[in-house]
C-alpha atoms as a PDB file:
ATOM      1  CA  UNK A   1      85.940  64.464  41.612  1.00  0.00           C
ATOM      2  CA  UNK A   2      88.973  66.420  40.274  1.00  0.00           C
ATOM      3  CA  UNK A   3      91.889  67.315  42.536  1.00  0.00           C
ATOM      4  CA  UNK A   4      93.166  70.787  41.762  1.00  0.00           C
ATOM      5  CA  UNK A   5      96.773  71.711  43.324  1.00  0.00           C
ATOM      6  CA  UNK A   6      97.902  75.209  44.366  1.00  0.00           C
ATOM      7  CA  UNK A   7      94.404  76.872  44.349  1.00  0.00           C
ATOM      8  CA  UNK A   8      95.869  80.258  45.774  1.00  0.00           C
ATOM      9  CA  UNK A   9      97.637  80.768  42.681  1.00  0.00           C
ATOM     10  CA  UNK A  10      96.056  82.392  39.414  1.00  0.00           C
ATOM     11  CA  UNK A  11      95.192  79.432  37.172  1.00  0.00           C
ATOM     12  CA  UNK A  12      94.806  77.083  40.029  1.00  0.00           C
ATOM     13  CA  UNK A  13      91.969  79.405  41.599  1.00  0.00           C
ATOM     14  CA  UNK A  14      90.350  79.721  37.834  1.00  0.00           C
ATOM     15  CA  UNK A  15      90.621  75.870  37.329  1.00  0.00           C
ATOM     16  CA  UNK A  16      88.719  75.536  40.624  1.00  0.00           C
ATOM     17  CA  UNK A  17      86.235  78.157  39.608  1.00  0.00           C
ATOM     18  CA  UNK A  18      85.529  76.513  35.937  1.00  0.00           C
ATOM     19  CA  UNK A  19      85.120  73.317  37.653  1.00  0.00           C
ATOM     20  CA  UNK A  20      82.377  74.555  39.787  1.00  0.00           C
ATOM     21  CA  UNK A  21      80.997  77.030  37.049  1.00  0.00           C
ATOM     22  CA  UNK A  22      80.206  73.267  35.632  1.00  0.00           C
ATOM     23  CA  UNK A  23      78.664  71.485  38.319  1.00  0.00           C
ATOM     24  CA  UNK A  24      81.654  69.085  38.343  1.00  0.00           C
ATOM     25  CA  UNK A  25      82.675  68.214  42.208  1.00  0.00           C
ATOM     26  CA  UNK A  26      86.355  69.469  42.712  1.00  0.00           C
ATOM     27  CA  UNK A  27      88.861  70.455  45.764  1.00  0.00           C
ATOM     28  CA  UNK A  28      91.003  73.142  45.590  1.00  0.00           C
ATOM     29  CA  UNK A  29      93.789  72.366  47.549  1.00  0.00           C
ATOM     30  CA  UNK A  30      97.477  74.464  48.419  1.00  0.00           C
ATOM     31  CA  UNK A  31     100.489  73.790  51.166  1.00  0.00           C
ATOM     32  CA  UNK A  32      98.554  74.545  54.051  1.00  0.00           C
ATOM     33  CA  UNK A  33      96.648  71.519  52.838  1.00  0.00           C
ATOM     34  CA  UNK A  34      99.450  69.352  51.347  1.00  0.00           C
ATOM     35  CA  UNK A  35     102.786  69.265  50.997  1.00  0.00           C
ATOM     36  CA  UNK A  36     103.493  67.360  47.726  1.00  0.00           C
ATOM     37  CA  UNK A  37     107.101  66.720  48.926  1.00  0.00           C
ATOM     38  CA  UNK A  38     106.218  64.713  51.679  1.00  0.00           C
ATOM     39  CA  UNK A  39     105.492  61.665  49.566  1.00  0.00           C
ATOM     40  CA  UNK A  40     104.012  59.380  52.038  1.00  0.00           C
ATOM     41  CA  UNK A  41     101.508  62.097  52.763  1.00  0.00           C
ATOM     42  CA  UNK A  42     100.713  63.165  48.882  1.00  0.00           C
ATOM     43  CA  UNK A  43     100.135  59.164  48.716  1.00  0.00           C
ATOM     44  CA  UNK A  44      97.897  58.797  51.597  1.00  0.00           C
ATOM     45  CA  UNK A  45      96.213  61.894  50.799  1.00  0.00           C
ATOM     46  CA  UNK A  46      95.399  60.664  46.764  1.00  0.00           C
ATOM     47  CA  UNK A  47      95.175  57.211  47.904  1.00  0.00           C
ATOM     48  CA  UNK A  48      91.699  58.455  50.329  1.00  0.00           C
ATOM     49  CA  UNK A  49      90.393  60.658  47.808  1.00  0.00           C
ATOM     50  CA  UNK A  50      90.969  58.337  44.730  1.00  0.00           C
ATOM     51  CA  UNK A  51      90.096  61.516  42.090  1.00  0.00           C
ATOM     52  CA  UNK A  52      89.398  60.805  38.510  1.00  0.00           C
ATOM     53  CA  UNK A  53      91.942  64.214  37.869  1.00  0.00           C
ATOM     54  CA  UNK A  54      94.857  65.527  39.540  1.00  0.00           C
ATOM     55  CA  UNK A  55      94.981  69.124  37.827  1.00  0.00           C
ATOM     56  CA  UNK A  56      98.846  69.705  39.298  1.00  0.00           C
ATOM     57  CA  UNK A  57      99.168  74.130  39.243  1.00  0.00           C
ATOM     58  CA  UNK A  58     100.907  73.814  42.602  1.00  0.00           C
ATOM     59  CA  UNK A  59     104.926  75.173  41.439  1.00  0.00           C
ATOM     60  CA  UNK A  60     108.134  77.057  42.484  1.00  0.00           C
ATOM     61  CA  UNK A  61     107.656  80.205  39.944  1.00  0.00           C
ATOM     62  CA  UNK A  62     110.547  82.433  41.393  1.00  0.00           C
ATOM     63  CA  UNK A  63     112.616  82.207  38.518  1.00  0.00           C
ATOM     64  CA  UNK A  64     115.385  84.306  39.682  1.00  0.00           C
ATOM     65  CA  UNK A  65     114.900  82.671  42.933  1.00  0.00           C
ATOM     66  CA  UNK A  66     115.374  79.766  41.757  1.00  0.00           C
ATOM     67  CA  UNK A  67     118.688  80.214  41.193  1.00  0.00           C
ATOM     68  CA  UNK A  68     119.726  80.791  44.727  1.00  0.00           C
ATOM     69  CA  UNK A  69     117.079  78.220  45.826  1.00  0.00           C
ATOM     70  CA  UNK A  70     117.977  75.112  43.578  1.00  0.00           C
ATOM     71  CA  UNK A  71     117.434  72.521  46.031  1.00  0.00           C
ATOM     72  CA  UNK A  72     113.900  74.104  46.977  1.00  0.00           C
ATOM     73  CA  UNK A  73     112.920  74.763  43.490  1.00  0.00           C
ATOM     74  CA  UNK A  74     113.884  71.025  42.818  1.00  0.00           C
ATOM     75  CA  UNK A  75     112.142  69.515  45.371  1.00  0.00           C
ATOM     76  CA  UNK A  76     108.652  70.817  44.589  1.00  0.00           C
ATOM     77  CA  UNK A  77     108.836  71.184  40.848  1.00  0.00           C
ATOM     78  CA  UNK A  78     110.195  67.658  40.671  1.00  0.00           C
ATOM     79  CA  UNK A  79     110.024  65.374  43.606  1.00  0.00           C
ATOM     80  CA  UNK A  80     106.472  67.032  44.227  1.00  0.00           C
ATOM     81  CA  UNK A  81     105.509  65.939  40.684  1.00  0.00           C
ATOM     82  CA  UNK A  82     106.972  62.953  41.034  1.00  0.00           C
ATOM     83  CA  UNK A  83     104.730  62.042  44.035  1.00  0.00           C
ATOM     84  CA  UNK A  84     101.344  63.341  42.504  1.00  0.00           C
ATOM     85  CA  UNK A  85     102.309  61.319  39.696  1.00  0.00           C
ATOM     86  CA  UNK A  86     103.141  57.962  41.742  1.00  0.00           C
ATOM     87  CA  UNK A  87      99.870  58.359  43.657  1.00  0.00           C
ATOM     88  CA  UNK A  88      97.566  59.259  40.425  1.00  0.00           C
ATOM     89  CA  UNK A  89      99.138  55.508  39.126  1.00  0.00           C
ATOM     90  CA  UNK A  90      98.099  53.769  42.192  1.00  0.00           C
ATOM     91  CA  UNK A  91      94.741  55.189  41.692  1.00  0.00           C
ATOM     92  CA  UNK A  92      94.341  55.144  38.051  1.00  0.00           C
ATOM     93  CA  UNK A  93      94.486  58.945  38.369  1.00  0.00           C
ATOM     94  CA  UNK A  94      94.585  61.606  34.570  1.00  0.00           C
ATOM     95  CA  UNK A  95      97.036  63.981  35.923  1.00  0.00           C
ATOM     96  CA  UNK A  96      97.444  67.017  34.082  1.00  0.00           C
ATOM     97  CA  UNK A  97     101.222  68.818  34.644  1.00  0.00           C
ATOM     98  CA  UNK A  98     101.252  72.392  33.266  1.00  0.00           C
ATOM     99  CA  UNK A  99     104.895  73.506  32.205  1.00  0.00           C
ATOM    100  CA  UNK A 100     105.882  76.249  31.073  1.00  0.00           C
ATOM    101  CA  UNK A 101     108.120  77.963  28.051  1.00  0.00           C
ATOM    102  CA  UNK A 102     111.443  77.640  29.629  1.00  0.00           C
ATOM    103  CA  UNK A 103     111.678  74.164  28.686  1.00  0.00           C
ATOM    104  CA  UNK A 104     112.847  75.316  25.614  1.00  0.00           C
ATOM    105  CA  UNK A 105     116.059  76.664  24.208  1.00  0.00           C
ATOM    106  CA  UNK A 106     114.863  80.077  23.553  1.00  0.00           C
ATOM    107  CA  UNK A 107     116.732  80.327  20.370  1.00  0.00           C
ATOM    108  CA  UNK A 108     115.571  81.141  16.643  1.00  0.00           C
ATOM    109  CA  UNK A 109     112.455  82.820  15.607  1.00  0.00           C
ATOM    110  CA  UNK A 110     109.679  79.866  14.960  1.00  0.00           C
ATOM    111  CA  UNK A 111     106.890  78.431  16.979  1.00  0.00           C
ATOM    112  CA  UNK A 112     108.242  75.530  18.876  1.00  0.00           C
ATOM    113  CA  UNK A 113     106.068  72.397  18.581  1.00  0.00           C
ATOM    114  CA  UNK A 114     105.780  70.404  21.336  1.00  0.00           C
ATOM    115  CA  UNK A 115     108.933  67.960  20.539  1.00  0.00           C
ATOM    116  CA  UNK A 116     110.736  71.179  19.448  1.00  0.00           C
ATOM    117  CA  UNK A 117     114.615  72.098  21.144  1.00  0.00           C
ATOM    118  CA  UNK A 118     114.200  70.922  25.021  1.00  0.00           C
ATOM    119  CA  UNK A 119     117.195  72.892  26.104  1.00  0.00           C
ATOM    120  CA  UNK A 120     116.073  74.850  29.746  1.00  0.00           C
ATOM    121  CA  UNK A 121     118.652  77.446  30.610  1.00  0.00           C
ATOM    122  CA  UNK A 122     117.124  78.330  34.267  1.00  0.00           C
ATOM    123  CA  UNK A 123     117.248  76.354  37.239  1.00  0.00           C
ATOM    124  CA  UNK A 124     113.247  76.795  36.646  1.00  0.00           C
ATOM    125  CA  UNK A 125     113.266  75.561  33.366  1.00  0.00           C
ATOM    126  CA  UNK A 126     115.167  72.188  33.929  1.00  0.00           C
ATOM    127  CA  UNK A 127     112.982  71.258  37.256  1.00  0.00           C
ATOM    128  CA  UNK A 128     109.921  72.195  35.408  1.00  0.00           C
ATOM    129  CA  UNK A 129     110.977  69.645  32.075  1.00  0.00           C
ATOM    130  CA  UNK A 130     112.490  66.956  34.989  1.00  0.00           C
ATOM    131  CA  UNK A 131     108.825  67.168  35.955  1.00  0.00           C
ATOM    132  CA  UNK A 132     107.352  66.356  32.933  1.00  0.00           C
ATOM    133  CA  UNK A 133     110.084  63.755  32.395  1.00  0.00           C
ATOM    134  CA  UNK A 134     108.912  62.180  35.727  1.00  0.00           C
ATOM    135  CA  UNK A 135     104.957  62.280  34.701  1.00  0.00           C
ATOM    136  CA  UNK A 136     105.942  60.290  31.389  1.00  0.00           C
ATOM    137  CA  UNK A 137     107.844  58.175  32.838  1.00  0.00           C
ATOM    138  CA  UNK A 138     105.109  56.871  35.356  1.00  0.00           C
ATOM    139  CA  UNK A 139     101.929  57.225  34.229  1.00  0.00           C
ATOM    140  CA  UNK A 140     100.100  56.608  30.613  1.00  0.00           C
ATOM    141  CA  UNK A 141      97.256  58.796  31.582  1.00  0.00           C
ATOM    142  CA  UNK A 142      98.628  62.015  31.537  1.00  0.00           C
ATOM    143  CA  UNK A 143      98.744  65.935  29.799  1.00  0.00           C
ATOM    144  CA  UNK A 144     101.553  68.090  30.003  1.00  0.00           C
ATOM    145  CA  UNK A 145     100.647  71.803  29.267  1.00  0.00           C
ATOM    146  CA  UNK A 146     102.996  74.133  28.988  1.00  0.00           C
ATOM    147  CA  UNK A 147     102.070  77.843  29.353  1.00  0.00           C
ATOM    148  CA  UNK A 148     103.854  80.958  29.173  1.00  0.00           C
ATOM    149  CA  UNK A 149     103.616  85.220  30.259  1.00  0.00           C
ATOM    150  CA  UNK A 150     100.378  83.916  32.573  1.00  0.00           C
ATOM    151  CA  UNK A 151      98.115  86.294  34.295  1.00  0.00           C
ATOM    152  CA  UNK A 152      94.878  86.002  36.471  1.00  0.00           C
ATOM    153  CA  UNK A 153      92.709  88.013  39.124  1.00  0.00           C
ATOM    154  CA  UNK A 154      94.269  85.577  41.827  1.00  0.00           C
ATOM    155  CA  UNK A 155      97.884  86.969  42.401  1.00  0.00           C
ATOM    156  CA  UNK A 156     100.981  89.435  41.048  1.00  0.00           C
ATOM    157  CA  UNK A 157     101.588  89.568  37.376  1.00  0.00           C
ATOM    158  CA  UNK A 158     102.911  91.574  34.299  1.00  0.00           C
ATOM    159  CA  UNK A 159      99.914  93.378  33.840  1.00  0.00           C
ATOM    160  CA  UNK A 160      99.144  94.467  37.831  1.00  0.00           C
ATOM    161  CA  UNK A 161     102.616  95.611  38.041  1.00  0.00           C
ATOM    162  CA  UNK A 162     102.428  97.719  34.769  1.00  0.00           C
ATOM    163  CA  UNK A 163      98.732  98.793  35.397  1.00  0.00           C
ATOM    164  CA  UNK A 164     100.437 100.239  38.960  1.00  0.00           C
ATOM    165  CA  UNK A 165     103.881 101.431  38.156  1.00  0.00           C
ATOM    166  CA  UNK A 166     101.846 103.079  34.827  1.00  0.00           C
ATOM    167  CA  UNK A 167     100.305 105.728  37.412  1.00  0.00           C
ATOM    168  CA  UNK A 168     103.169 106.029  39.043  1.00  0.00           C
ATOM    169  CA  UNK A 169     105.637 106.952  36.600  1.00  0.00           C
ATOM    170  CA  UNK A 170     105.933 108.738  33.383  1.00  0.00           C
ATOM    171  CA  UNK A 171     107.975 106.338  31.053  1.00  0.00           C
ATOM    172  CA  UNK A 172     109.299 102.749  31.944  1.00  0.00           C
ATOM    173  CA  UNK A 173     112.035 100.700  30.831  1.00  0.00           C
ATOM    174  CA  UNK A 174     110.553  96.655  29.150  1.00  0.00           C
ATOM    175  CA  UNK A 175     112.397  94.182  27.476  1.00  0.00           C
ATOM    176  CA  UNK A 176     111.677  94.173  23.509  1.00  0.00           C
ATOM    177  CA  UNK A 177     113.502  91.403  22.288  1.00  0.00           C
ATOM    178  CA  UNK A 178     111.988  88.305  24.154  1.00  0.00           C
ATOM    179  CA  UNK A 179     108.818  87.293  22.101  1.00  0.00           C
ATOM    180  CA  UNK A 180     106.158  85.052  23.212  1.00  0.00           C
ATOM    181  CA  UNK A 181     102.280  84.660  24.109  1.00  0.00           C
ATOM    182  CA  UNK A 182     100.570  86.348  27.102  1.00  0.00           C
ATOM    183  CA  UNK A 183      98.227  83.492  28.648  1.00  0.00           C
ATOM    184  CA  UNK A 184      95.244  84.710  30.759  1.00  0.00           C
ATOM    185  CA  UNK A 185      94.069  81.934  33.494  1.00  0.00           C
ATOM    186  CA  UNK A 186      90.373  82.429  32.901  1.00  0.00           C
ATOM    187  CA  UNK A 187      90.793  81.432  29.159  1.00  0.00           C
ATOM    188  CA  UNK A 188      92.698  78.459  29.822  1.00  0.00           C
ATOM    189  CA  UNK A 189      91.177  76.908  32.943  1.00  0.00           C
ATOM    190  CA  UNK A 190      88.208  75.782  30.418  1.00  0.00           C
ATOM    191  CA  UNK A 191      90.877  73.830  28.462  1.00  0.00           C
ATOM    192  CA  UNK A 192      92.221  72.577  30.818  1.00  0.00           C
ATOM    193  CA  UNK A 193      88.699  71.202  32.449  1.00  0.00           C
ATOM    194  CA  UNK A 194      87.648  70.188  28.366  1.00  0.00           C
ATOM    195  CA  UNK A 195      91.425  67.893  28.519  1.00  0.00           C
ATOM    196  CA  UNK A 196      90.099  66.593  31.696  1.00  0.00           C
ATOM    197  CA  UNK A 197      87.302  65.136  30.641  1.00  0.00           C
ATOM    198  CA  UNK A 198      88.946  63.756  27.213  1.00  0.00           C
ATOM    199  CA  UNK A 199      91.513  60.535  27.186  1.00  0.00           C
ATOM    200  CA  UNK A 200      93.223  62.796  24.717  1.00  0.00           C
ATOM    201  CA  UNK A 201      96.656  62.197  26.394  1.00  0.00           C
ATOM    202  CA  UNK A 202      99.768  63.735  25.799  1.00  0.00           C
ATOM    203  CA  UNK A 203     102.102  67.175  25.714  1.00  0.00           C
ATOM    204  CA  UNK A 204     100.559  70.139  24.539  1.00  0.00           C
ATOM    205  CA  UNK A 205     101.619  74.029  24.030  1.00  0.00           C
ATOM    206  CA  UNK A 206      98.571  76.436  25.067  1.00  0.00           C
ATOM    207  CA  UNK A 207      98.563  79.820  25.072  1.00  0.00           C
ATOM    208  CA  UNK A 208      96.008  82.785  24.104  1.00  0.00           C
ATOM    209  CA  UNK A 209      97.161  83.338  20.518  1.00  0.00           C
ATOM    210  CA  UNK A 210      99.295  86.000  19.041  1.00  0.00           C
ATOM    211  CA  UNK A 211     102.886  86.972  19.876  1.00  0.00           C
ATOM    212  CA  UNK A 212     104.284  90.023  20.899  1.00  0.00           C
ATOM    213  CA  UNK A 213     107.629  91.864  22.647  1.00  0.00           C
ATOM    214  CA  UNK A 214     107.314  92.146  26.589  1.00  0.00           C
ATOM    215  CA  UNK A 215     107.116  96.061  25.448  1.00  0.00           C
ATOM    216  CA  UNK A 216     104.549  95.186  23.142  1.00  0.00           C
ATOM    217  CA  UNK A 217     102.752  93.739  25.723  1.00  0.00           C
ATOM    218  CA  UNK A 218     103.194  96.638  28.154  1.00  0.00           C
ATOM    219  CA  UNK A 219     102.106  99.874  25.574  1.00  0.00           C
ATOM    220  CA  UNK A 220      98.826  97.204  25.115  1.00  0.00           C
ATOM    221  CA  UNK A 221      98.358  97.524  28.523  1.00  0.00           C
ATOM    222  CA  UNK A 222      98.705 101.465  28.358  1.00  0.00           C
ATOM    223  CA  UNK A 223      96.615 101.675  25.902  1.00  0.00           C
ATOM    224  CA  UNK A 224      93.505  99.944  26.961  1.00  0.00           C
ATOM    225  CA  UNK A 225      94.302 101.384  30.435  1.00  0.00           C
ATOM    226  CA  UNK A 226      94.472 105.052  29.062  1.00  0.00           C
ATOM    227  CA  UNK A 227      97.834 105.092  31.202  1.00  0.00           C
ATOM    228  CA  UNK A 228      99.442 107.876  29.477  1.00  0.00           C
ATOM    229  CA  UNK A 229     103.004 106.177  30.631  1.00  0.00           C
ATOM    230  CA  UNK A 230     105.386 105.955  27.669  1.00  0.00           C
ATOM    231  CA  UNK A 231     107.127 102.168  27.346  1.00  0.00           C
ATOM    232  CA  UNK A 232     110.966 102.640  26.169  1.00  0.00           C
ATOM    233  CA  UNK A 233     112.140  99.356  24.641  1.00  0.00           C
ATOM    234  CA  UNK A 234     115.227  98.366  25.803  1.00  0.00           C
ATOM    235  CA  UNK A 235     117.287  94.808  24.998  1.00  0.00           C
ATOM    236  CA  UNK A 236     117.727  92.159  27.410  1.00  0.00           C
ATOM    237  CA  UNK A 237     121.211  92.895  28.232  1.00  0.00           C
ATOM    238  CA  UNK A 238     120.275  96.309  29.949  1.00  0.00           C
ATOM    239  CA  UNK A 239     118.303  94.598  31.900  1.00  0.00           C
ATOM    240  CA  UNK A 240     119.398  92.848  34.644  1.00  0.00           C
ATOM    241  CA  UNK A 241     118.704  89.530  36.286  1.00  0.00           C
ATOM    242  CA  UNK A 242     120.202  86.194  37.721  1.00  0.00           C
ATOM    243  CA  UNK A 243     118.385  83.722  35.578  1.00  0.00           C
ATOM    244  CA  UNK A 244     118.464  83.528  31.406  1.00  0.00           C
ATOM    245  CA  UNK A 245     115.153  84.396  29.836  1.00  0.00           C
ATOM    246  CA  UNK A 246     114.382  82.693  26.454  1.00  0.00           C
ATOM    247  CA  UNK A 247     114.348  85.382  23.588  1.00  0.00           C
ATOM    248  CA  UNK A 248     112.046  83.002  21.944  1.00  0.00           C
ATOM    249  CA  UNK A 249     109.385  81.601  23.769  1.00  0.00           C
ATOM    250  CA  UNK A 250     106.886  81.124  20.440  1.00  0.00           C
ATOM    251  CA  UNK A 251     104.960  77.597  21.050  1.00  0.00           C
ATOM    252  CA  UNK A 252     103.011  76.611  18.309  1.00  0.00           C
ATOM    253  CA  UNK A 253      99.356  74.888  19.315  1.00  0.00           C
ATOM    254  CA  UNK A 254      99.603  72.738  16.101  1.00  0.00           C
ATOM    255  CA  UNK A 255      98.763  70.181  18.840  1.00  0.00           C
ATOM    256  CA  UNK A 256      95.747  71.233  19.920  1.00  0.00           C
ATOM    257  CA  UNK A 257      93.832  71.811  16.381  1.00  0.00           C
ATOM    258  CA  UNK A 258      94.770  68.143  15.744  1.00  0.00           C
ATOM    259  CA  UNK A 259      93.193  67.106  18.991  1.00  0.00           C
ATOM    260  CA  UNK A 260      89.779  69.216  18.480  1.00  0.00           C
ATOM    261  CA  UNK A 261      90.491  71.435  21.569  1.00  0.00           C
ATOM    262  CA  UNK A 262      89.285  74.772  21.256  1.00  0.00           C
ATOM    263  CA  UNK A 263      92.616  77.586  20.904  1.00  0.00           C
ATOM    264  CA  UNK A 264      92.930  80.095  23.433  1.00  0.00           C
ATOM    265  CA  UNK A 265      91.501  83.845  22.181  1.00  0.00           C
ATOM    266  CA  UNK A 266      94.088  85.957  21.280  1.00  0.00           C
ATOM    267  CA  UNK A 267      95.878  88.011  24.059  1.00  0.00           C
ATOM    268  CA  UNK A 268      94.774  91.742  23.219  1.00  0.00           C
ATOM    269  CA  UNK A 269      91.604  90.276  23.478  1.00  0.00           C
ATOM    270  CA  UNK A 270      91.945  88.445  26.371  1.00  0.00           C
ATOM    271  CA  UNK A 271      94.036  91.807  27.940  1.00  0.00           C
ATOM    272  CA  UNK A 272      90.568  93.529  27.183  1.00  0.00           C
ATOM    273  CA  UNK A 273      88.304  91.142  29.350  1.00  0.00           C
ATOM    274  CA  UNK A 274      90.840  90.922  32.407  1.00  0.00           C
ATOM    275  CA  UNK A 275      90.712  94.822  32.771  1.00  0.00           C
ATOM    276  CA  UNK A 276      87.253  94.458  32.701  1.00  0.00           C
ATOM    277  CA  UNK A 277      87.467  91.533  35.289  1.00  0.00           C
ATOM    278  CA  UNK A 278      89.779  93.621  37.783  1.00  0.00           C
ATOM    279  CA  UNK A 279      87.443  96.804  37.619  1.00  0.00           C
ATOM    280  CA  UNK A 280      90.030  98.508  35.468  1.00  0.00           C
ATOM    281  CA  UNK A 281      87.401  99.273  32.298  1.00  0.00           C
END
């Protein structure tokens, strides 16, 4: 049985559906079910299932949030991981942790590997990479994915906020100078189900393939979505918010190929099949 954390969000609710999609036995779980940072409960609550997996999606995401809400954001990114973890090595648990981009410095213009620059920036960043800090230290059976620019039929992203304020206005202001990879949940989830059933172990990048400018990423929304809207690229400095946003956020999945995992499609692609998915084409 595989354990799947914060099912109400987008890749935990894909995850879940992949799992079942296979015939493998799974339990979609969120806070109404668990709170991961009570740790005598996450214990006793592992501890009676005894999974083979913990797939860990559960996460504080509000990035400029975060920066207001340190304390919070701490406690689930890392205390939360730190009891999943603790109870997946009393078990004998996998555990897979998915991460995310802002572990990295953000600087230059190459594909980070997965030892790259560790250098967060955000109070989001550094709980997320204390996280995975907290998963190597305790446990041998583990993968830590990080992800970046995700978006799924379960919940708010880039491309439901474009695809709505695209009908609503005429032009709209997007960053062009951050770079990175869109990652659609329904294209990872099988990844992360094919890692789960590997003893593969170990830190891996994974995104749909191809990089492009938040703008970039917005007029390829336009486009498929004949939204006539025009996208004005602007820099990151006219644009404002409380927490720093890598400019770089490139991952390479050098990783994966030498593993035999299967890379993500690329993202225009993958921007194609979610329209599709949400009624949209």
């Amino acid at each position: 049985m595989i354990l799947v954390t914060g099912v109400n969000g987008q890749l935990g609710f894909d995850v879940v559906r992949e799992l079942k999609k296979r015939n493998i036995e799974c339990l979609g779980i969120d806070i109404k079910d668990l709170d991961i940072t009570d740790s005598d409960a996450t214990y006793e609550y592992i501890l009676s299932l005894r999974p083979e997996c913990v797939v860990h999606c559960a996460a504080y995401t509000a990035v400029d949030r975060a920066e207001d809400e340190e304390e919070l954001c701490f406690k689930v990114n890392v205390n939360g991981t730190e009891n999943i973890a603790k109870a997946c090595k009393e078990t004998d648990t996998k555990m897979i942790y998915i991460s995310t981009d802002y572990v990295f410095s953000g600087k230059g213009d190459e594909p980070f590997e997965v030892d790259g620059n560790i250098e967060p920036h955000s109070v989001y960043g550094k709980t997320k990479y204390e996280g995975e800090l907290k998963v190597q230290e305790i446990l041998d059976k583990y993968f830590i994915v990080r992800i970046s620019w995700v978006f799924g039929v379960n919940g708010s992203n880039f491309i439901k906020t474009m695809l709505r304020l695209g009908k609503e206005k005429e032009s709209l202001n997007v960053v062009c100078d951050q770079i990175g990879s869109p990652t659609y949940t329904a294209d990872l989830a099988p990844l992360l189900c094919d890692m789960a059933a590997s003893e593969k172990y170990g830190v891996y990048n994974a995104t749909n393939e191809g990089f492009c400018s938040w703008a970039e990423f917005a007029e390829e929304i336009m486009k498929q979505a004949r939204l006539t809207c025009k996208v004005n690229h602007i820099p990151t400095s006219e644009y404002e918010a409380k927490a720093i946003r890598p400019f770089n956020s490139r991952m390479s999945k050098r990783k994966l190929n030498q593993n035999g995992f299967n890379l993500l499609p690329g993202w225009k692609n993958a921007v194609n099949r979610y329209l599709i998915e949400i009624n949209i084409l």
